[in-house]
Structures are given as C-alpha cells and as structure tokens.
PDB file of N, CA and C in Angstrom:
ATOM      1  N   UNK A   1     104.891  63.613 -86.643  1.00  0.00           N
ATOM      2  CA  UNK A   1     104.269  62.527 -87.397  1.00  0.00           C
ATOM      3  C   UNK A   1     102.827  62.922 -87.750  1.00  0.00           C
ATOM      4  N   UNK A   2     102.567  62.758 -88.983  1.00  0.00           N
ATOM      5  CA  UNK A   2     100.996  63.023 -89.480  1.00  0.00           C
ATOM      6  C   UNK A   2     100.173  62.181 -89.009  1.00  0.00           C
ATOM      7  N   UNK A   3      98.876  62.869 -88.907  1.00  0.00           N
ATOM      8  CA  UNK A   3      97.748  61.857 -88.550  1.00  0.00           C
ATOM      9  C   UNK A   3      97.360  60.768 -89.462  1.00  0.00           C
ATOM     10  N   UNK A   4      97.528  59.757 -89.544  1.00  0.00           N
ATOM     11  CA  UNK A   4      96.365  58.881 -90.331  1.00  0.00           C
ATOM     12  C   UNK A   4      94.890  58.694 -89.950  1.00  0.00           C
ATOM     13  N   UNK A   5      94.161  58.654 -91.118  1.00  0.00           N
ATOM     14  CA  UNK A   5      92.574  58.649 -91.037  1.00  0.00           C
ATOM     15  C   UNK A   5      92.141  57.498 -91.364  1.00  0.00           C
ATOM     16  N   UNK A   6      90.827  56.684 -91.178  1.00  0.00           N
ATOM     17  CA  UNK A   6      90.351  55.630 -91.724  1.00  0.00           C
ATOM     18  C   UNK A   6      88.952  55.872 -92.437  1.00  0.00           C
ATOM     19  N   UNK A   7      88.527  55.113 -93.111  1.00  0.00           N
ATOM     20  CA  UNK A   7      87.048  55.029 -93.665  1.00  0.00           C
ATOM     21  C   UNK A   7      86.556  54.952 -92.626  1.00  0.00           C
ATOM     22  N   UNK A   8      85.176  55.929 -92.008  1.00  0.00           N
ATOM     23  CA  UNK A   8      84.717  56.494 -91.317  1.00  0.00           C
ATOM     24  C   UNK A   8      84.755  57.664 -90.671  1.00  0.00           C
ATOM     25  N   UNK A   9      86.110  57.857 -90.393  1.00  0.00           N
ATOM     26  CA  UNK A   9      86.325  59.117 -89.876  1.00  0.00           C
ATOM     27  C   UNK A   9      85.916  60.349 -90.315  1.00  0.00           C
ATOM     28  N   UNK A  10      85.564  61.746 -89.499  1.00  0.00           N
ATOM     29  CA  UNK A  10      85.008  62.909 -90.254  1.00  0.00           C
ATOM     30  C   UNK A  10      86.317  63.794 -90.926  1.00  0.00           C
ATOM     31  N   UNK A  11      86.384  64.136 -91.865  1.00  0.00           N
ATOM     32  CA  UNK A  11      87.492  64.678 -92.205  1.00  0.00           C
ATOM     33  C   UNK A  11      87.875  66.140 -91.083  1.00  0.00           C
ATOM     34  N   UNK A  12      89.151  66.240 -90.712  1.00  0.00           N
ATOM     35  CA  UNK A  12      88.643  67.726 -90.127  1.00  0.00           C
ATOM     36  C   UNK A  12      89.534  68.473 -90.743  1.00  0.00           C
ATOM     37  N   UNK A  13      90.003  69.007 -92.104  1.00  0.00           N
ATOM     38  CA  UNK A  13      90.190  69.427 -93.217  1.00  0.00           C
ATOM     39  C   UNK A  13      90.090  69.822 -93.732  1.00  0.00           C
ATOM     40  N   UNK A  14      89.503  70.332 -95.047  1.00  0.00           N
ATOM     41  CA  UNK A  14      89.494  70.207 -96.717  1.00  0.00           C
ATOM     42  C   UNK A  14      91.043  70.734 -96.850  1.00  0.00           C
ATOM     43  N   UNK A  15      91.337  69.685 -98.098  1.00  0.00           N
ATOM     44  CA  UNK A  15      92.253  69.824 -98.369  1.00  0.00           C
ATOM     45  C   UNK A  15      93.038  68.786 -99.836  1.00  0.00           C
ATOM     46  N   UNK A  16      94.299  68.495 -99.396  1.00  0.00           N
ATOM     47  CA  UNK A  16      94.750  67.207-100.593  1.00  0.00           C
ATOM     48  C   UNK A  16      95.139  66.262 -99.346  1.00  0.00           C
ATOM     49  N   UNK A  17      94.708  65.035 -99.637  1.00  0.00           N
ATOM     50  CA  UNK A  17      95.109  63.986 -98.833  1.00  0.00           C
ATOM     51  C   UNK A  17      95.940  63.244 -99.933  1.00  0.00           C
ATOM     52  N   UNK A  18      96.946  62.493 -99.154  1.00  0.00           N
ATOM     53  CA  UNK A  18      97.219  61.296 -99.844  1.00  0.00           C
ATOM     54  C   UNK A  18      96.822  60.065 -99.330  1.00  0.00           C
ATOM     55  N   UNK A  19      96.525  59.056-100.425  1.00  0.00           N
ATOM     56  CA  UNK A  19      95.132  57.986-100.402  1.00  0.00           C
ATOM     57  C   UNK A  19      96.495  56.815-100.303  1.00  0.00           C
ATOM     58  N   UNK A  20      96.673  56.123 -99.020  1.00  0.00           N
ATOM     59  CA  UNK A  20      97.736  54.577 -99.544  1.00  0.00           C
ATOM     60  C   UNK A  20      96.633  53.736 -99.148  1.00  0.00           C
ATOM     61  N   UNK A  21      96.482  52.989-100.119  1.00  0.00           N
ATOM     62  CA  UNK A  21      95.742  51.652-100.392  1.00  0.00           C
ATOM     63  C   UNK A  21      96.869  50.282 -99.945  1.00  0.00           C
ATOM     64  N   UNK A  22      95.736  48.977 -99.353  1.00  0.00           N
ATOM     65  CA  UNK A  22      96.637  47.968 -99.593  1.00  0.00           C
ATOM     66  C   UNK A  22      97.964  47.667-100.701  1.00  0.00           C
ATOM     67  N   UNK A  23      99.103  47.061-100.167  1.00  0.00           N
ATOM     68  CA  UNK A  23      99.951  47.368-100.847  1.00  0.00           C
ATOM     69  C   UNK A  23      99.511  47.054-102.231  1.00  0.00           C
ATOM     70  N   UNK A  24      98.661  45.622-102.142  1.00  0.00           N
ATOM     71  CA  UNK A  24      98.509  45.129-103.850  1.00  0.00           C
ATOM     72  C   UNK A  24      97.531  45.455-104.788  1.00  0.00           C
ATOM     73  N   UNK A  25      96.626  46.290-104.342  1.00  0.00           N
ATOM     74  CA  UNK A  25      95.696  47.436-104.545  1.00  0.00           C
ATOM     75  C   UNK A  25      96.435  48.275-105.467  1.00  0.00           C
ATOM     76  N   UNK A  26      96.999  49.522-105.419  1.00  0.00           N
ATOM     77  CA  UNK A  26      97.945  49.987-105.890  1.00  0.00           C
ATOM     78  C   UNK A  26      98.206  51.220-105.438  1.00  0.00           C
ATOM     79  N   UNK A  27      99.055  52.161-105.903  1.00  0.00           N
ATOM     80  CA  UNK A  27     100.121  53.003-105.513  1.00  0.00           C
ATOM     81  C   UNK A  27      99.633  54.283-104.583  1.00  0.00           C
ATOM     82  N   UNK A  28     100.147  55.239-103.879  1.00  0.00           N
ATOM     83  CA  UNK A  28      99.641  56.431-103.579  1.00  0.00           C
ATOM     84  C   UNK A  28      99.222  56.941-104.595  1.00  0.00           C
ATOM     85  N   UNK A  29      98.497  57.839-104.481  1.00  0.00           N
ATOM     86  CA  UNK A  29      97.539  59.053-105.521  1.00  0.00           C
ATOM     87  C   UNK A  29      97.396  60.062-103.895  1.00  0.00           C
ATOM     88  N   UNK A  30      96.600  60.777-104.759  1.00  0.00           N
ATOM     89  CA  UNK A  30      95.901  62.058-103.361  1.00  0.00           C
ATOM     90  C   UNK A  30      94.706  62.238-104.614  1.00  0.00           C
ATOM     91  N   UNK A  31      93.980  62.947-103.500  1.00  0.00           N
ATOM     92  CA  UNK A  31      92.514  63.581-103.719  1.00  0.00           C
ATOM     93  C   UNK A  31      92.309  64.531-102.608  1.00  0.00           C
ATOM     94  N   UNK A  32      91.248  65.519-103.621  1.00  0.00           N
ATOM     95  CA  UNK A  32      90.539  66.551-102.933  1.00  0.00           C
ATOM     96  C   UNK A  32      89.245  65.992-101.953  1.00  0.00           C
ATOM     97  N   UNK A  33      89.685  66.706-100.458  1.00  0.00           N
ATOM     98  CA  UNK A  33      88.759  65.792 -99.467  1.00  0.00           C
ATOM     99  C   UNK A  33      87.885  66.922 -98.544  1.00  0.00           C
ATOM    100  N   UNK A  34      86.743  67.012 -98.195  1.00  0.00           N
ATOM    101  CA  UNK A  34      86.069  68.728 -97.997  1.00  0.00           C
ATOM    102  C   UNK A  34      85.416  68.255 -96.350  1.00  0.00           C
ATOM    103  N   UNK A  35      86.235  69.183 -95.445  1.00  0.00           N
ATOM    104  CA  UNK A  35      85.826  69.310 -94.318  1.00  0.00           C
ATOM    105  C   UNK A  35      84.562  68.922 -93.958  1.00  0.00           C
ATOM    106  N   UNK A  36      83.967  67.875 -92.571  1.00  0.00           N
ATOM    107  CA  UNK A  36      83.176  67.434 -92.116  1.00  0.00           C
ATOM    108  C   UNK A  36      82.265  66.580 -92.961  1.00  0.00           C
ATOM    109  N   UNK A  37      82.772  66.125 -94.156  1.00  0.00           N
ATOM    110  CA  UNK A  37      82.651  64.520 -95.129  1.00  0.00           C
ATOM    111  C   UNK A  37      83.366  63.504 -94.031  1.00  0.00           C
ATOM    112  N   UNK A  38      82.734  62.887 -94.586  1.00  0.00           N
ATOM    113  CA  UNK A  38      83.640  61.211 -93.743  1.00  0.00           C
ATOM    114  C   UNK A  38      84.217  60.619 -95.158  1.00  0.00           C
ATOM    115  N   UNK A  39      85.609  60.114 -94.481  1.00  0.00           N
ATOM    116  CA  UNK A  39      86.325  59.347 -95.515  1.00  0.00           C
ATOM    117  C   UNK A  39      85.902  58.253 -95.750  1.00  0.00           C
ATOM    118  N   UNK A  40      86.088  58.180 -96.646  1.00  0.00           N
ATOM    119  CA  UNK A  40      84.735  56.795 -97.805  1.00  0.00           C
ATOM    120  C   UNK A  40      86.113  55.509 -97.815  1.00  0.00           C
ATOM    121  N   UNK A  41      85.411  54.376 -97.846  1.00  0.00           N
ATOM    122  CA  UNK A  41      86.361  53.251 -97.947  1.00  0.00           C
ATOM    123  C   UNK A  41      86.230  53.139 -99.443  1.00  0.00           C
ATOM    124  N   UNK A  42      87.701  52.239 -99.861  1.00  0.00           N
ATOM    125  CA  UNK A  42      88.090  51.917-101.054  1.00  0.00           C
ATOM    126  C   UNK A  42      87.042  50.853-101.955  1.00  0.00           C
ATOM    127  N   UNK A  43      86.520  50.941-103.226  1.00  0.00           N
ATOM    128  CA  UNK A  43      85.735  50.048-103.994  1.00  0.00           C
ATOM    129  C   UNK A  43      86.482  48.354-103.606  1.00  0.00           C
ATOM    130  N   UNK A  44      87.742  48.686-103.934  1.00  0.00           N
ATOM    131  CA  UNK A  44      88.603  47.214-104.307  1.00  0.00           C
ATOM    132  C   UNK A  44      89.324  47.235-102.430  1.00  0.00           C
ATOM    133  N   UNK A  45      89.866  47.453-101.557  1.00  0.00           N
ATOM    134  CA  UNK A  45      90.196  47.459-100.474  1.00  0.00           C
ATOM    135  C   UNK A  45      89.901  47.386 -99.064  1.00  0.00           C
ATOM    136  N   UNK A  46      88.617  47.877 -99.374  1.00  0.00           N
ATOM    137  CA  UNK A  46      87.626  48.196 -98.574  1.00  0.00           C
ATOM    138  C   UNK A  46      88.388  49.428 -97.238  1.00  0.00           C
ATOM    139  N   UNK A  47      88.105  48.594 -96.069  1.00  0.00           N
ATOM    140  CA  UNK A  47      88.497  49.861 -94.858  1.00  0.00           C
ATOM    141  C   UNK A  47      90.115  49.421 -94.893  1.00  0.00           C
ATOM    142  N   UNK A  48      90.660  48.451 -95.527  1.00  0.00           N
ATOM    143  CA  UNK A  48      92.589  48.865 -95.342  1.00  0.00           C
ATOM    144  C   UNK A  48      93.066  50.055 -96.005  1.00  0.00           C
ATOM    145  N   UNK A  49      92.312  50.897 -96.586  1.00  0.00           N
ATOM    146  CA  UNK A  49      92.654  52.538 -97.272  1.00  0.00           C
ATOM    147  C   UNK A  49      93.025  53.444 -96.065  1.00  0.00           C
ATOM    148  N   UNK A  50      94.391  54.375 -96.226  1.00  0.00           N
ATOM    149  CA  UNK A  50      94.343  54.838 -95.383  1.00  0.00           C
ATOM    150  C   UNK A  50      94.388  56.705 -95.715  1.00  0.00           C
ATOM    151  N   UNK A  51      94.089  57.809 -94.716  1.00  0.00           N
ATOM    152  CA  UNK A  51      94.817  58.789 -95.284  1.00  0.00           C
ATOM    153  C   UNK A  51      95.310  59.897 -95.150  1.00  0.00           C
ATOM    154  N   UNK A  52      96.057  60.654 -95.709  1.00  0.00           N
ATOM    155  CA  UNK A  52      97.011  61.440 -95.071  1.00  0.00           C
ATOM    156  C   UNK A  52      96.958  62.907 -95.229  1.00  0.00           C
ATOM    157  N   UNK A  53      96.691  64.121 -94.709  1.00  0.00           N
ATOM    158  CA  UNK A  53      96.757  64.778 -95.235  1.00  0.00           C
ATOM    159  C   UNK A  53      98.243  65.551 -95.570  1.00  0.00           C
ATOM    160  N   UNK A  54      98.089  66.017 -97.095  1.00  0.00           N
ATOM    161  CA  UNK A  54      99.267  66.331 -97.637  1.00  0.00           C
ATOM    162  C   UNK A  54      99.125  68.467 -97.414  1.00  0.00           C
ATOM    163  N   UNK A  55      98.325  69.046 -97.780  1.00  0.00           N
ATOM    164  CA  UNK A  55      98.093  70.240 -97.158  1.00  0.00           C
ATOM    165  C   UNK A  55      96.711  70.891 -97.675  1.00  0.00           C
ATOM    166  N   UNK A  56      96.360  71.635 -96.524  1.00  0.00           N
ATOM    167  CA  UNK A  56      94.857  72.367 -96.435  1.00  0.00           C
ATOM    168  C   UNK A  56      94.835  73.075 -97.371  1.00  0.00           C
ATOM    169  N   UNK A  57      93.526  73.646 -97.752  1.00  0.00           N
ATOM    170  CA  UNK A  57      92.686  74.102 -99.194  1.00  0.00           C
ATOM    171  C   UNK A  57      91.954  74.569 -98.141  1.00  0.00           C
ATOM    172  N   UNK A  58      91.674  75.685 -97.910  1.00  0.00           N
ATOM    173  CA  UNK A  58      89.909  76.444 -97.978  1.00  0.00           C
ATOM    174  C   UNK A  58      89.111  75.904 -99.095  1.00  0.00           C
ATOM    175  N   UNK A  59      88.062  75.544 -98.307  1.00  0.00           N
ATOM    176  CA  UNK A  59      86.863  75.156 -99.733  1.00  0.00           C
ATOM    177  C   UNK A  59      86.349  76.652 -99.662  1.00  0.00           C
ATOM    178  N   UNK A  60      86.181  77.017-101.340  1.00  0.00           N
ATOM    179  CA  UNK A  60      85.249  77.875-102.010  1.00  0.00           C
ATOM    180  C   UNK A  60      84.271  78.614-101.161  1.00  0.00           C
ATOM    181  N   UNK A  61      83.511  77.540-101.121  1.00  0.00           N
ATOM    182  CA  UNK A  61      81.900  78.395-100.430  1.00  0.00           C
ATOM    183  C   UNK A  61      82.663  78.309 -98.439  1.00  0.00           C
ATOM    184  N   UNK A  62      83.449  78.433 -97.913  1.00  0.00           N
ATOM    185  CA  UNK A  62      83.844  78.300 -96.714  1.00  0.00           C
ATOM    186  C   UNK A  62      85.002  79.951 -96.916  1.00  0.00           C
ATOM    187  N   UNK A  63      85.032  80.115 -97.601  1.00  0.00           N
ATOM    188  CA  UNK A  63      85.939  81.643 -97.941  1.00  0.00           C
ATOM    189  C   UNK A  63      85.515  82.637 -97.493  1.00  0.00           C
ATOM    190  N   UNK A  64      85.808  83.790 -96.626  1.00  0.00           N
ATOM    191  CA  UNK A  64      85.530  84.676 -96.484  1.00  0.00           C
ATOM    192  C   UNK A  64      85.177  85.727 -97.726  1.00  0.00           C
ATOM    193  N   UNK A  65      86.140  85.656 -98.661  1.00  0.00           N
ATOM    194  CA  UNK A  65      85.772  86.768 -99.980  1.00  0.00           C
ATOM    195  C   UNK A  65      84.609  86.054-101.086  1.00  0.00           C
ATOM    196  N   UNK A  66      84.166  84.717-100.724  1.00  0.00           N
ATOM    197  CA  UNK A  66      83.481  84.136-101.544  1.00  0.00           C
ATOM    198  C   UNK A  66      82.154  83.926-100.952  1.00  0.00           C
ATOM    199  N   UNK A  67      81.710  84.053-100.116  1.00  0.00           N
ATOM    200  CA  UNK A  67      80.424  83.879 -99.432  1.00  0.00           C
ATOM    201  C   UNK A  67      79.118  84.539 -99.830  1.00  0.00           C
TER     202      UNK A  67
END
C-alpha cells in the first residue's frame, strides 16, 4: 500500500504524485513535486488534498551528470 501525504508534510521524493482532492473539488491529476518542499494545501480544499506518489524523477540539479 502507498504512502499518503498531507499539506504539510516534507516531500521525501521528487517525483509525479497523484493529487486526489475532495471528492466535489474535482478529479485526480498528478504534478511534478521536488524533494524536501512541503506539500502545499489545495486553493479550493484546503488540507482534505491528499498525495500519492505515482513514480520518482531525479531532479536536474540533484543528478550526478548534471551538477
């Protein structure tokens, strides 16, 4: 079972999350989310946003061949 995250939490990640909002809010989406950010609460939902990660990304400047 995957972890769920809340608004606040530090991401420990970068990667694609998927974003489920209150149900009447609306649908899953995902977004790009970058290691040791904290997950931001929803404009319209506030902290019922929840999220998931779907799979890891190396960020760019965190790359060994890119540094």
């Amino acid at each position: 079972m995957a972890t769920v995250y809340k608004p606040g939490d530090k991401v420990p990640a970068s990667g694609i999350y998927d974003v489920l909002h209150d149900s009447e809010h609306t649908e899953r989406h995902q977004v790009t989310v970058i290691y040791g950010k904290i997950f931001p609460p929803c404009n319209h939902c506030g902290n019922k946003v929840r999220y998931k990660l779907a799979y890891k990304a190396k960020h760019i400047e965190s790359h060994d061949l890119f540094k």
